[in-house]
Structures are given as C-alpha cells and as structure tokens.
C-alpha atoms as a PDB file:
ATOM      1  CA  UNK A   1       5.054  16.513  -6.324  1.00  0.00           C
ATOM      2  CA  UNK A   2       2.459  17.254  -3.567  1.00  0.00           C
ATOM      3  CA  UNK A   3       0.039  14.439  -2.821  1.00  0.00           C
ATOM      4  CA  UNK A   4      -3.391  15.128  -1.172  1.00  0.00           C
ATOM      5  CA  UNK A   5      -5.492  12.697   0.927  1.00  0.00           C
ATOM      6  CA  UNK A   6      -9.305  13.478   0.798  1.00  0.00           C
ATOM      7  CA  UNK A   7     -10.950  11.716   3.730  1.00  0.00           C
ATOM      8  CA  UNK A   8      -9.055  10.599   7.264  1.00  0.00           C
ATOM      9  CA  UNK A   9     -11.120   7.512   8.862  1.00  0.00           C
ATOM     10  CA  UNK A  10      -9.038   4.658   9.101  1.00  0.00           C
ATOM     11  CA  UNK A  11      -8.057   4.386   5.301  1.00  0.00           C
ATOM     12  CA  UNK A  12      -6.890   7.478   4.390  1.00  0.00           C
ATOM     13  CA  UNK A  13      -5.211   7.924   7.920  1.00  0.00           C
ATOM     14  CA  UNK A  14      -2.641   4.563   7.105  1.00  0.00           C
ATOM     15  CA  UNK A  15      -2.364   5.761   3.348  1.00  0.00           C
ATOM     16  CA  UNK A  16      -0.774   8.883   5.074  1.00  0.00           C
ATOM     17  CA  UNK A  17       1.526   7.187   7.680  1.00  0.00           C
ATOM     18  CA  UNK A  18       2.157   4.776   5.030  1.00  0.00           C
ATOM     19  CA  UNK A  19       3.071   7.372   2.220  1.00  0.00           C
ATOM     20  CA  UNK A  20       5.423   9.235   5.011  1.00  0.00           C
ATOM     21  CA  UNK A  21       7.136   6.107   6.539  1.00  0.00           C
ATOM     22  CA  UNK A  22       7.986   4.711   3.732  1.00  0.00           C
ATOM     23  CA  UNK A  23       9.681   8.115   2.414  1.00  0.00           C
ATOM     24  CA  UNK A  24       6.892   7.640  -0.426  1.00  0.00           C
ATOM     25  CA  UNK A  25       5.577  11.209   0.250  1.00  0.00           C
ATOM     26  CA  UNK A  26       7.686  13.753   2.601  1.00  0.00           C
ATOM     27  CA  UNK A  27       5.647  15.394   5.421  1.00  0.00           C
ATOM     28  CA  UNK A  28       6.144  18.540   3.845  1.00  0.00           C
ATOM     29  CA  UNK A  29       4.419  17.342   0.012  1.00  0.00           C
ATOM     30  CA  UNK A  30       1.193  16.042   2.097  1.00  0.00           C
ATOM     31  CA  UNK A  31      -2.005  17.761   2.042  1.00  0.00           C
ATOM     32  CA  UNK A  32      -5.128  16.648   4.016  1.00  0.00           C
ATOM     33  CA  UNK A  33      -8.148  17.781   4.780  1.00  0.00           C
ATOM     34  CA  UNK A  34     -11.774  15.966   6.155  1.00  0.00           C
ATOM     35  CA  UNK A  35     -15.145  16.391   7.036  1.00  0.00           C
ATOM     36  CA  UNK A  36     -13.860  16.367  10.644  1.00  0.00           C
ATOM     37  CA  UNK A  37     -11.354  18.205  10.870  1.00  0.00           C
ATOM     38  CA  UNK A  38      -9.854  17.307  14.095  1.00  0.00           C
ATOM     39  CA  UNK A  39      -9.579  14.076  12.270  1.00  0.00           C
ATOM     40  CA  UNK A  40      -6.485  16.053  10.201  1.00  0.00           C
ATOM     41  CA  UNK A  41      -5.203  18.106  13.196  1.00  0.00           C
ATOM     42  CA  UNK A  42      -4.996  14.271  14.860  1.00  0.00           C
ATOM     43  CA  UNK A  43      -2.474  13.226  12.308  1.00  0.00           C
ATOM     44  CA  UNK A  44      -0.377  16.466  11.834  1.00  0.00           C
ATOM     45  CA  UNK A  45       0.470  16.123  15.987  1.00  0.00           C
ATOM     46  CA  UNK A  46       1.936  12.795  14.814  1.00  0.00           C
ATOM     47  CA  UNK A  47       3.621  14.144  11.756  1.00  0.00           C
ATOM     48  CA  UNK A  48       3.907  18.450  11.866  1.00  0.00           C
ATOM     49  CA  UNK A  49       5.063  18.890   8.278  1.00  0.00           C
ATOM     50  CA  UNK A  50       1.492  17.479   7.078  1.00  0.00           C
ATOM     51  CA  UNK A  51      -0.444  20.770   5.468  1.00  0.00           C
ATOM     52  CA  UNK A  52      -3.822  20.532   6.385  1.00  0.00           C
ATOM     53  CA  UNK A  53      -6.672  22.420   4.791  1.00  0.00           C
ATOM     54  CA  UNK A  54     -10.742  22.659   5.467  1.00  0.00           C
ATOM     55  CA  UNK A  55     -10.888  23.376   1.396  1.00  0.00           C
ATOM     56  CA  UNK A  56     -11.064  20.890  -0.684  1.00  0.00           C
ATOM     57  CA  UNK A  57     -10.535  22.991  -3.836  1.00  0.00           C
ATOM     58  CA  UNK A  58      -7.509  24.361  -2.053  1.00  0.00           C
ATOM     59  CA  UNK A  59      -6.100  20.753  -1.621  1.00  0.00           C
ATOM     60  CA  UNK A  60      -6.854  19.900  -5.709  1.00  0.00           C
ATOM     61  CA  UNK A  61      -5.494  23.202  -6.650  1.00  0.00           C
ATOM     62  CA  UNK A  62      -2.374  22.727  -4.700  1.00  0.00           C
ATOM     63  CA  UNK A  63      -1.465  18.754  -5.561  1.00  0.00           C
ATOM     64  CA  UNK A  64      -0.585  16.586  -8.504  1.00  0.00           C
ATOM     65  CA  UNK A  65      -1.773  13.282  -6.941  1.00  0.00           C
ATOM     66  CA  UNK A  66      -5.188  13.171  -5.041  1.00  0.00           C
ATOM     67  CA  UNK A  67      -6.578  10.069  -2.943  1.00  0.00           C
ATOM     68  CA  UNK A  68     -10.079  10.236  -2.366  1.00  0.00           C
ATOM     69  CA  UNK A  69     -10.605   8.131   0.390  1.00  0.00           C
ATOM     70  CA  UNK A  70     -14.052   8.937   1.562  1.00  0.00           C
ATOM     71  CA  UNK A  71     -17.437   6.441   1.350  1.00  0.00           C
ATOM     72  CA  UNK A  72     -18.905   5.821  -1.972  1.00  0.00           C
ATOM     73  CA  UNK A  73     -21.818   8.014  -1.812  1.00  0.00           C
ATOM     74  CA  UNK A  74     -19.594  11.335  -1.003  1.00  0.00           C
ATOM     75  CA  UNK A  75     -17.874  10.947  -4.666  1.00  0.00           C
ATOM     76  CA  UNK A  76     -20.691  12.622  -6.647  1.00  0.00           C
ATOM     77  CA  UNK A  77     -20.317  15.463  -4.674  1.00  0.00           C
ATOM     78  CA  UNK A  78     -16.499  15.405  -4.397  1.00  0.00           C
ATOM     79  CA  UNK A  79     -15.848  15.313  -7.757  1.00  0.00           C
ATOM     80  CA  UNK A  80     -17.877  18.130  -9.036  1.00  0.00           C
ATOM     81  CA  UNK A  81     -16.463  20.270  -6.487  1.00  0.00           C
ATOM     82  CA  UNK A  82     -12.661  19.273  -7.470  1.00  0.00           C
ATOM     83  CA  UNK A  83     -13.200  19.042 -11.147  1.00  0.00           C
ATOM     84  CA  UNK A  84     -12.401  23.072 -12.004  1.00  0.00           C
ATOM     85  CA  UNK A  85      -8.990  22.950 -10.246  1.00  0.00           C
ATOM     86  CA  UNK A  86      -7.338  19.782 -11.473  1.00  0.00           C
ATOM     87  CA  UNK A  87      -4.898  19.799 -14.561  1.00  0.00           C
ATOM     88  CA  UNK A  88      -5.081  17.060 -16.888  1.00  0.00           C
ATOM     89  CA  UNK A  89      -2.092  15.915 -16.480  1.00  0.00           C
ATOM     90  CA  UNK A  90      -2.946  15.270 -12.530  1.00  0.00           C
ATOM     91  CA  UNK A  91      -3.966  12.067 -11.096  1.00  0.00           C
ATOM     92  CA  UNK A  92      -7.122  11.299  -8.712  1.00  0.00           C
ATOM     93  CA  UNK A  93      -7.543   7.728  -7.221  1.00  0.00           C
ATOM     94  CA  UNK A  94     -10.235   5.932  -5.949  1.00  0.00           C
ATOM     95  CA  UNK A  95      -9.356   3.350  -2.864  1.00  0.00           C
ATOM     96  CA  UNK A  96     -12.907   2.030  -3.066  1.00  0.00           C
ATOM     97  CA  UNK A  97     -14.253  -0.690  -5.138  1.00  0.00           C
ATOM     98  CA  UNK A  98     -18.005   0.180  -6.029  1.00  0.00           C
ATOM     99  CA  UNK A  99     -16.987   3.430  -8.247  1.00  0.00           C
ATOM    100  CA  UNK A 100     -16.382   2.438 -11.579  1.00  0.00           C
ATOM    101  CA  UNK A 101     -13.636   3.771 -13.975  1.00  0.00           C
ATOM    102  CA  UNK A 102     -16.534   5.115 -16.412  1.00  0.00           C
ATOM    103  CA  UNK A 103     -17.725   6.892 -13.553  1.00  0.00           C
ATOM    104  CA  UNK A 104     -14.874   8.555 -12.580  1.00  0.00           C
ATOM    105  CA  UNK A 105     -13.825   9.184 -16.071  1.00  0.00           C
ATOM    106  CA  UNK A 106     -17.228  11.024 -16.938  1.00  0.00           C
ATOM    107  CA  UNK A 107     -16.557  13.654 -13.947  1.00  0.00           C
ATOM    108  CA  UNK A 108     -12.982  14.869 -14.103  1.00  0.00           C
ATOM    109  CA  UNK A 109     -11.204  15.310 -17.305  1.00  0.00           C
ATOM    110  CA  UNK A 110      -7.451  14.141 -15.834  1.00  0.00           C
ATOM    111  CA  UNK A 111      -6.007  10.713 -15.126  1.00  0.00           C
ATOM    112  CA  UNK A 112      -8.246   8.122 -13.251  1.00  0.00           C
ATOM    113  CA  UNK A 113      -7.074   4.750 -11.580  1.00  0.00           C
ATOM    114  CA  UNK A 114      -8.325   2.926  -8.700  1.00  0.00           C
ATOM    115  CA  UNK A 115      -6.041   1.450  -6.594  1.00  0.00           C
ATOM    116  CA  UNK A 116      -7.589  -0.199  -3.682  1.00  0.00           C
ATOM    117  CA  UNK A 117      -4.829  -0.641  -1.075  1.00  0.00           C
ATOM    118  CA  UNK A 118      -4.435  -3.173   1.840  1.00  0.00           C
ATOM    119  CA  UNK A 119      -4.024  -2.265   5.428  1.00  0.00           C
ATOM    120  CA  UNK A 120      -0.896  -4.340   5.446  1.00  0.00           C
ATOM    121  CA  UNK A 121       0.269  -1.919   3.287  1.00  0.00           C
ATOM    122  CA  UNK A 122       1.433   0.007   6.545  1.00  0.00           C
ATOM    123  CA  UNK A 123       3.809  -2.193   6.733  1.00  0.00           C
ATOM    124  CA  UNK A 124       5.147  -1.379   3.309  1.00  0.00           C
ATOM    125  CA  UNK A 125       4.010  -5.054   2.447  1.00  0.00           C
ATOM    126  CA  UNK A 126       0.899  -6.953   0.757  1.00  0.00           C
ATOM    127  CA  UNK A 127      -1.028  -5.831  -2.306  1.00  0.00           C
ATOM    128  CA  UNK A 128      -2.417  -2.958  -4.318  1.00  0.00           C
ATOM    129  CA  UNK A 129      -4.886  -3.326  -6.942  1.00  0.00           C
ATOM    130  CA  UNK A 130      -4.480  -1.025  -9.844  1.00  0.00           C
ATOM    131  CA  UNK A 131      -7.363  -0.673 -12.753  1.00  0.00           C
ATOM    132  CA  UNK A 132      -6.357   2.399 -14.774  1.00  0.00           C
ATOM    133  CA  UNK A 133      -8.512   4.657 -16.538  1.00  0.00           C
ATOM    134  CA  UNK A 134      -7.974   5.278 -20.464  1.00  0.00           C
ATOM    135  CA  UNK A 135      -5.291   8.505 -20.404  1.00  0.00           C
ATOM    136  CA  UNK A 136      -2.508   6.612 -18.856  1.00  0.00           C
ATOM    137  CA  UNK A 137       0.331   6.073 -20.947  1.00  0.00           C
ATOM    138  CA  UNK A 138       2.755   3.220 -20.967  1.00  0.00           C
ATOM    139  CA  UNK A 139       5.516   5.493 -18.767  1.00  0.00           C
ATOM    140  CA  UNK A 140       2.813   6.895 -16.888  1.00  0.00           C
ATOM    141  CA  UNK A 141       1.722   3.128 -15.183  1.00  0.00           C
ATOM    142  CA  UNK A 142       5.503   2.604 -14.780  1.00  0.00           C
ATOM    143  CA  UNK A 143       5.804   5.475 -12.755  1.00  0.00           C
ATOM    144  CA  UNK A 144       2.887   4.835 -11.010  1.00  0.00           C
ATOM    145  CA  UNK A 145       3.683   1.464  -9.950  1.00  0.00           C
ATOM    146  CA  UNK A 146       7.313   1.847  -9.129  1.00  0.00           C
ATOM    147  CA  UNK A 147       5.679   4.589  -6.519  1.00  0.00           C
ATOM    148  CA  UNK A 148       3.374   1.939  -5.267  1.00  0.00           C
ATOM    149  CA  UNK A 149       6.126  -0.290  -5.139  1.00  0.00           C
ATOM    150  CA  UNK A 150       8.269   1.320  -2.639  1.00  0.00           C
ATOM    151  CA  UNK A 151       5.204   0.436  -0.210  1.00  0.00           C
ATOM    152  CA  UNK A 152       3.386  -2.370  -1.533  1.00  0.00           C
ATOM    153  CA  UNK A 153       2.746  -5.005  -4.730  1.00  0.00           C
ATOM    154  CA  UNK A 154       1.323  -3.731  -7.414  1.00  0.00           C
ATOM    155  CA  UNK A 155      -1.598  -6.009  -9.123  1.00  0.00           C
ATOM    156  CA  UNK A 156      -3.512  -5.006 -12.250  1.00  0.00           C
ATOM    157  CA  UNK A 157      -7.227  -6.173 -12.272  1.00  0.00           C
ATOM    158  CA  UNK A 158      -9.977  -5.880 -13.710  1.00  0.00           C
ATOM    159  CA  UNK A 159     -13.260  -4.672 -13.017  1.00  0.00           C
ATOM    160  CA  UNK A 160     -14.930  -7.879 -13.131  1.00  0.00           C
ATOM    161  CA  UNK A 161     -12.604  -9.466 -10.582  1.00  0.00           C
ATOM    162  CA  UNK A 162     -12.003  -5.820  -8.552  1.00  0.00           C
ATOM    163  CA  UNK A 163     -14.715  -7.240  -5.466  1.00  0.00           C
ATOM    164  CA  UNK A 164     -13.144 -10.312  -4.925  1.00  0.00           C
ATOM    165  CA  UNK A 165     -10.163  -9.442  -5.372  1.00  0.00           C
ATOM    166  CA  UNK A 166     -10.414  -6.628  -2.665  1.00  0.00           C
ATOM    167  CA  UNK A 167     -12.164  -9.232  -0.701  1.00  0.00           C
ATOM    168  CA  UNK A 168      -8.913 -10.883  -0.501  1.00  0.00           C
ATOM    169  CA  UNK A 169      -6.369  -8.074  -0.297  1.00  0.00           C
ATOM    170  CA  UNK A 170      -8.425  -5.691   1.927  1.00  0.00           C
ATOM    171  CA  UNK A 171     -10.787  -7.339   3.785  1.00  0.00           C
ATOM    172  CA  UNK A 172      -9.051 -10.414   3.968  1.00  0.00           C
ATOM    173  CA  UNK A 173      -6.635  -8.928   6.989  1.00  0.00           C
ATOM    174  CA  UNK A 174     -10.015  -8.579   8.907  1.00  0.00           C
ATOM    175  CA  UNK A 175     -12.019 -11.944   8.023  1.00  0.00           C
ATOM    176  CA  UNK A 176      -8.529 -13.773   9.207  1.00  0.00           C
ATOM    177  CA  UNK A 177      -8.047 -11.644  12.218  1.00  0.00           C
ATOM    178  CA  UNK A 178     -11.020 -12.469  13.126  1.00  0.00           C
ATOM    179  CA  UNK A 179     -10.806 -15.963  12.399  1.00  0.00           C
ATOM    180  CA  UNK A 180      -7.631 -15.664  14.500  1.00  0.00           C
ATOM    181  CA  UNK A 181      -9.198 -13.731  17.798  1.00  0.00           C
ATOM    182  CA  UNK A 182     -11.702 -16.734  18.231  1.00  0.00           C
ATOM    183  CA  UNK A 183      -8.758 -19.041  17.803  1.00  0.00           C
ATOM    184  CA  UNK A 184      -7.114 -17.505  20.607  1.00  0.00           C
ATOM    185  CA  UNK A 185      -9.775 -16.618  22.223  1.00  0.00           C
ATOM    186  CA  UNK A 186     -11.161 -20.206  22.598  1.00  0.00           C
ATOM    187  CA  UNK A 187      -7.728 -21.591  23.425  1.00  0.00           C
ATOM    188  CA  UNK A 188      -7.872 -19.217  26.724  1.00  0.00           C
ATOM    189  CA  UNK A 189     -11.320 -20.899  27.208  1.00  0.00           C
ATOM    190  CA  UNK A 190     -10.228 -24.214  27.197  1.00  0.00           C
ATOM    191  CA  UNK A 191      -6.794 -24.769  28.381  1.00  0.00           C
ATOM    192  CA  UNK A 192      -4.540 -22.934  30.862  1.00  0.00           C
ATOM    193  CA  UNK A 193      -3.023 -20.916  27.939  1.00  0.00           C
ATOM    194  CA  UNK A 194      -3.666 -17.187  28.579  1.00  0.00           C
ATOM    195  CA  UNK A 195      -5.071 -15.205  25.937  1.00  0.00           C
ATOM    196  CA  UNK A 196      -1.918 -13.198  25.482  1.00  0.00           C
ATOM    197  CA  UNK A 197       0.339 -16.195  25.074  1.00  0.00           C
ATOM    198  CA  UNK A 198      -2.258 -17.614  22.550  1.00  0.00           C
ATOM    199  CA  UNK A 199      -2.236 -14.325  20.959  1.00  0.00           C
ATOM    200  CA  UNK A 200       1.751 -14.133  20.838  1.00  0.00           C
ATOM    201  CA  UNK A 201       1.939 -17.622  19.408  1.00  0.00           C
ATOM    202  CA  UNK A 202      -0.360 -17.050  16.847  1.00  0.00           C
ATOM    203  CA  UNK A 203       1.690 -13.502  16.107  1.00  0.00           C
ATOM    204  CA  UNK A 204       4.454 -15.697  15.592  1.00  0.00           C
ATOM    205  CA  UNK A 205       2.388 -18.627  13.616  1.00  0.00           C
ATOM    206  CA  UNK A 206       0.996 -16.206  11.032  1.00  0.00           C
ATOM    207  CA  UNK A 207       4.468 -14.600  10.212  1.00  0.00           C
ATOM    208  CA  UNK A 208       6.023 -18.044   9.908  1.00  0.00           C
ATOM    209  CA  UNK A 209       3.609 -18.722   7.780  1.00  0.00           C
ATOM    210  CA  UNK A 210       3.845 -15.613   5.072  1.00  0.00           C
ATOM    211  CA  UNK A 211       7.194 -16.473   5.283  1.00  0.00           C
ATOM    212  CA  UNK A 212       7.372 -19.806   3.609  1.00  0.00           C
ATOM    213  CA  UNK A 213       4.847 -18.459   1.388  1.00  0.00           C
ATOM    214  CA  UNK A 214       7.192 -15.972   0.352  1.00  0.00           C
ATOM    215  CA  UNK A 215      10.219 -18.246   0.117  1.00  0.00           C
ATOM    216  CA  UNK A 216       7.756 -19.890  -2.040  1.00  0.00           C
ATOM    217  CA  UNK A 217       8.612 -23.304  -0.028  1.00  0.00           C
ATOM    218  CA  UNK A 218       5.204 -24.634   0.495  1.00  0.00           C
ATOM    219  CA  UNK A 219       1.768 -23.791  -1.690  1.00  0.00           C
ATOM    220  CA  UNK A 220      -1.567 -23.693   0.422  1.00  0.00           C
ATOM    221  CA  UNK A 221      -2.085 -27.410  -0.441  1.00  0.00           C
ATOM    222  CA  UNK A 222       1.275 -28.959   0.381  1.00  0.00           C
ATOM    223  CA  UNK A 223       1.203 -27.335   4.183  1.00  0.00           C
ATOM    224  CA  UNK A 224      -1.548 -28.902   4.747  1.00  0.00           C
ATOM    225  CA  UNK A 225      -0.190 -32.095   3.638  1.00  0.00           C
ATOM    226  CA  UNK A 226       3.170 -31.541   5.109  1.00  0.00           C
ATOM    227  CA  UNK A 227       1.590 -31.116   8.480  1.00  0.00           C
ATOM    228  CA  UNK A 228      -1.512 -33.448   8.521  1.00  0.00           C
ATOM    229  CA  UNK A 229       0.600 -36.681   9.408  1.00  0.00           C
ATOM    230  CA  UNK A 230      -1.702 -40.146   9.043  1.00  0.00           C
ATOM    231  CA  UNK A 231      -4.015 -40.087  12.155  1.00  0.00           C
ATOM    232  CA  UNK A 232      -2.412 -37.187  14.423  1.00  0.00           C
ATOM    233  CA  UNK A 233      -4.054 -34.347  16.010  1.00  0.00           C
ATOM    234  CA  UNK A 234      -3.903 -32.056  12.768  1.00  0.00           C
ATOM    235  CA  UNK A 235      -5.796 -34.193  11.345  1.00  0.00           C
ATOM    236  CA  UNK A 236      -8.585 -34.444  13.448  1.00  0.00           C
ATOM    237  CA  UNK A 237      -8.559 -30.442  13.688  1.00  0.00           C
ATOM    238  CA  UNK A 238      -8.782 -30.316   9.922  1.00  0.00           C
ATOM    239  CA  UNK A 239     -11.907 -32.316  10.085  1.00  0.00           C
ATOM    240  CA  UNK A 240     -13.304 -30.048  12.044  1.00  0.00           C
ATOM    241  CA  UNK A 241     -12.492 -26.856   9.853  1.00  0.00           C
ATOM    242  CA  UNK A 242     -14.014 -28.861   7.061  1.00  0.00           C
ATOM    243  CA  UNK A 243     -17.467 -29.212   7.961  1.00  0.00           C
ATOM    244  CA  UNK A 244     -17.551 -25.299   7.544  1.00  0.00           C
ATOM    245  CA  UNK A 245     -16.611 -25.950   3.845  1.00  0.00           C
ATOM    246  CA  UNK A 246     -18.531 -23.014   1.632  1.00  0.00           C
ATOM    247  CA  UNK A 247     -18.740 -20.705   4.042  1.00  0.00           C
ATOM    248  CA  UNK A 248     -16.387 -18.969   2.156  1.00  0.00           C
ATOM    249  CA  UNK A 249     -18.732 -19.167  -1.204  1.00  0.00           C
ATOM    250  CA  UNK A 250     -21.344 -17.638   1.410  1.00  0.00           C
ATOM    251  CA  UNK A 251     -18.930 -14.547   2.319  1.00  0.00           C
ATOM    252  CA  UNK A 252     -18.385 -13.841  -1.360  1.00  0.00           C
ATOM    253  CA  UNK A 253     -22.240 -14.089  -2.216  1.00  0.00           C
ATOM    254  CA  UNK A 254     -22.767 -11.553   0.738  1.00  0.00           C
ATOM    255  CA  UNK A 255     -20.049  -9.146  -0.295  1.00  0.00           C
ATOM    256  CA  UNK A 256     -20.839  -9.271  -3.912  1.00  0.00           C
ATOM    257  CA  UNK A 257     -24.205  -8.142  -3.103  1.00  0.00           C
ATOM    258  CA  UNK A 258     -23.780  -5.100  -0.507  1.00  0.00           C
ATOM    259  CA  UNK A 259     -21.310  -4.199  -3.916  1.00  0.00           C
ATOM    260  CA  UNK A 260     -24.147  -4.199  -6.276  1.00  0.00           C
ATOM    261  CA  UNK A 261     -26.461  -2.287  -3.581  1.00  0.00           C
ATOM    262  CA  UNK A 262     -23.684   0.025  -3.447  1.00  0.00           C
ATOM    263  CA  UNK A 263     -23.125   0.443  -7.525  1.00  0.00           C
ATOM    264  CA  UNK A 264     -26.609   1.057  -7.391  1.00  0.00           C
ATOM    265  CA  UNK A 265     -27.027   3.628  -5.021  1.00  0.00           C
ATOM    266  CA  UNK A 266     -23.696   5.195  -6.746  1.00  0.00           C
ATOM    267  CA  UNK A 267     -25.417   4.843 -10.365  1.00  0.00           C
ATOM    268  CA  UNK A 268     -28.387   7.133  -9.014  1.00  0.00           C
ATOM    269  CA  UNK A 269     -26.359   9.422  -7.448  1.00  0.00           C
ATOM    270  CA  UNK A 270     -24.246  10.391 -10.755  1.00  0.00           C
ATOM    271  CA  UNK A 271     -27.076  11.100 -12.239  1.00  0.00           C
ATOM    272  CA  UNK A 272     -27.995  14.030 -10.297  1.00  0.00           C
END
C-alpha cells in the first residue's frame, strides 16, 4: 500500500519519520510532496527511498492512504484538485480539527476519517484521535487502528469533544513544555542549579511520572496526596500553583474560539 503525505511543516514531517521508524510505512511506499518543495527534498536526504512529487494529483493517483496535513483553509482547494484520482475504496485523513466529517464527506466520494495525531507520536507513544466518516466498515476501523497502533493509541471521539480533546493530546505536549521551560528556567534564576541540570532533572521527572501513570500506580489525585506530606515544602508549592486555578477553563475558552473562527472561515470557503 503506498501512503502519501500532503503538506511537510512540522506535522506532516513527524507523521513521515514516524510512519518510517516505526516500520508503519517503508521508505519506498511514501509519497510526499509540498508547497515548498525543498521542504520534501529536506526529508528524502534523511530518508532516500521517500518518492517525492510537485503533483498533487500524481501523489492521489499513485497512493491508497493520503494525509492531508496542510492548514485548514488550503482543504477547499486540495480536495477538489484530488477528488478525480482517488478510488473509493482509498482513504484521505484529516490531522486537523476545524474540518468537519460532513465537509470532507461532501468533496471526495472515498473513505474519510480524521485522525488528529500527537507529536509524541514520534516516539511511537501517546494518542490518536479517530472520528470516522460513514463508509467505513467494521474490518475497515480494525485495520485502521491496528495500523495506528503500531505507533500510537487509538481513541475514538466525537466531534463535539474533537477540540478539547486535541487540546489535550496535541497541544497539550506544548502548553506543558512550556509550563516546564519556565520551571527550569526560573530554577536557574534562583538557585545555583544550571539550566541544563534543571532541564535534565525535569527530563527525568516527567518520564517518572508517565511511568507510574502507565503502571497505573498513582491517579492525578493520589500523587498529589502521596507527595504533599502535612506542612512540608510541597505543600507550600501547591499553594502557590493554586491561586492560578481556572486558568485552564481560560485556555479552553480561548482555543474553543480561534476553532469556531476557524469553522467559520472553513464553512465560507466550501462554499465557493
């Protein structure tokens, strides 16, 4: 089966390293093309079996399974150009949350699913969340996910719960990285800790960390309370951290709404 990435930038450039590390997708069943090409040329140095192509139609003709992974407003256009060369027994996937299934339903006539993937997925770990259009079969989604699995968790979801949910899964990496840098960051500020030891210790925090959660050992609520001892330091940390409490409830309300601006953007740009 040849599988076809639509868009390099930083998404569909670890889809492909994660398809081929993985042993997913072989070098030689990848096809990739994008807007900058040099983008493609950048990953077939790294991996020379990669086919890339400046022709989209060329890339739909030639594959079976086709990620778009390009910003919202370039799927309109995308689409329509694809649509005469796909089969409809192929497959195209959306990574991005703001196209809907009816949307992507209305301009091909093959299989549709989004699956919005996580960047820890390049470490053939974390999540993918699957909402499938209305041709898959039973087998088909079996398939599908025990492809996904040999890189990442499969999670079905809805449409009403696809923002936060990708929140969580896909931006998530970044709001805690970030949450992380300052960490470290302000421990180099105020102590004689460098920032590269705070950095390593944190490294090795966080993956302590996903690893009881794995073991399933402690929940979210019990580390806390396994840790916050009756008047130690934790404690007084986790006072701290509380005063910000709903500033999560303010990151949802702002990423809910650049999603609406961007379903409404998309919803005018369909109709053309």
């Amino acid at each position: 089966m040849n599988i076809g990435i639509i868009g390099t930038g930083n998404m569909g450039t670890m889809l492909a390293e994660t398809l081929i590390t993985s042993g997913a997708a072989p070098e030689e069943q990848l096809w990739i093309t994008n807007r900058n090409l040099q983008k493609a040329e950048n990953l077939r140095q790294q991996y020379t079996g990669v086919k890339v192509t400046a022709n989209v139609t060329r890339l739909a003709h030639e594959c079976e399974l086709i990620f778009i992974c390009v910003r919202p407003p370039q799927f309109p256009d995308i689409l329509q150009t694809i649509r005469p060369f796909l089969g409809k027994e192929d497959i195209v996937v959306s990574i991005t949350s703001p196209v809907t299934l009816q949307q992507l339903e209305d301009s091909v006539s093959c299989k549709v699913v989004r699956a919005v993937p996580s960047i820890t997925n390049r470490s053939h770990a974390g999540s993918t969340l699957l909402t499938y259009g209305n041709k898959w079969t039973v087998k088909d989604k079996e398939w599908f996910e025990n492809w996904l699995g040999q890189f990442s968790t499969p999670h079905i979801v809805s449409e009403e719960a696809i923002r936060v949910s990708s929140d969580i899964v896909c931006c998530g990496p970044a709001f805690f990285g970030y949450l992380l840098d300052e960490m470290t960051k302000s421990a180099e500020r105020k102590t004689e800790l460098t920032k590269e030891e705070a950095e390593r210790f944190a490294e090795e925090m966080i993956i302590g960390m996903a690893s009881l959660f794995s073991q399933q050992l402690y929940s979210l609520k019990t580390l806390q309370e396994k840790v916050r001892v009756p008047g130690g330091v934790t404690g007084v940390g986790l006072d701290v951290l509380e005063s910000t409490e709903g500033v999560f409830d303010e990151l949802f309300t702002a990423t809910h709404e650049k999603f609406e601006e961007d379903q409404q953007k998309l919803q005018e740009l369909f109709k053309k």
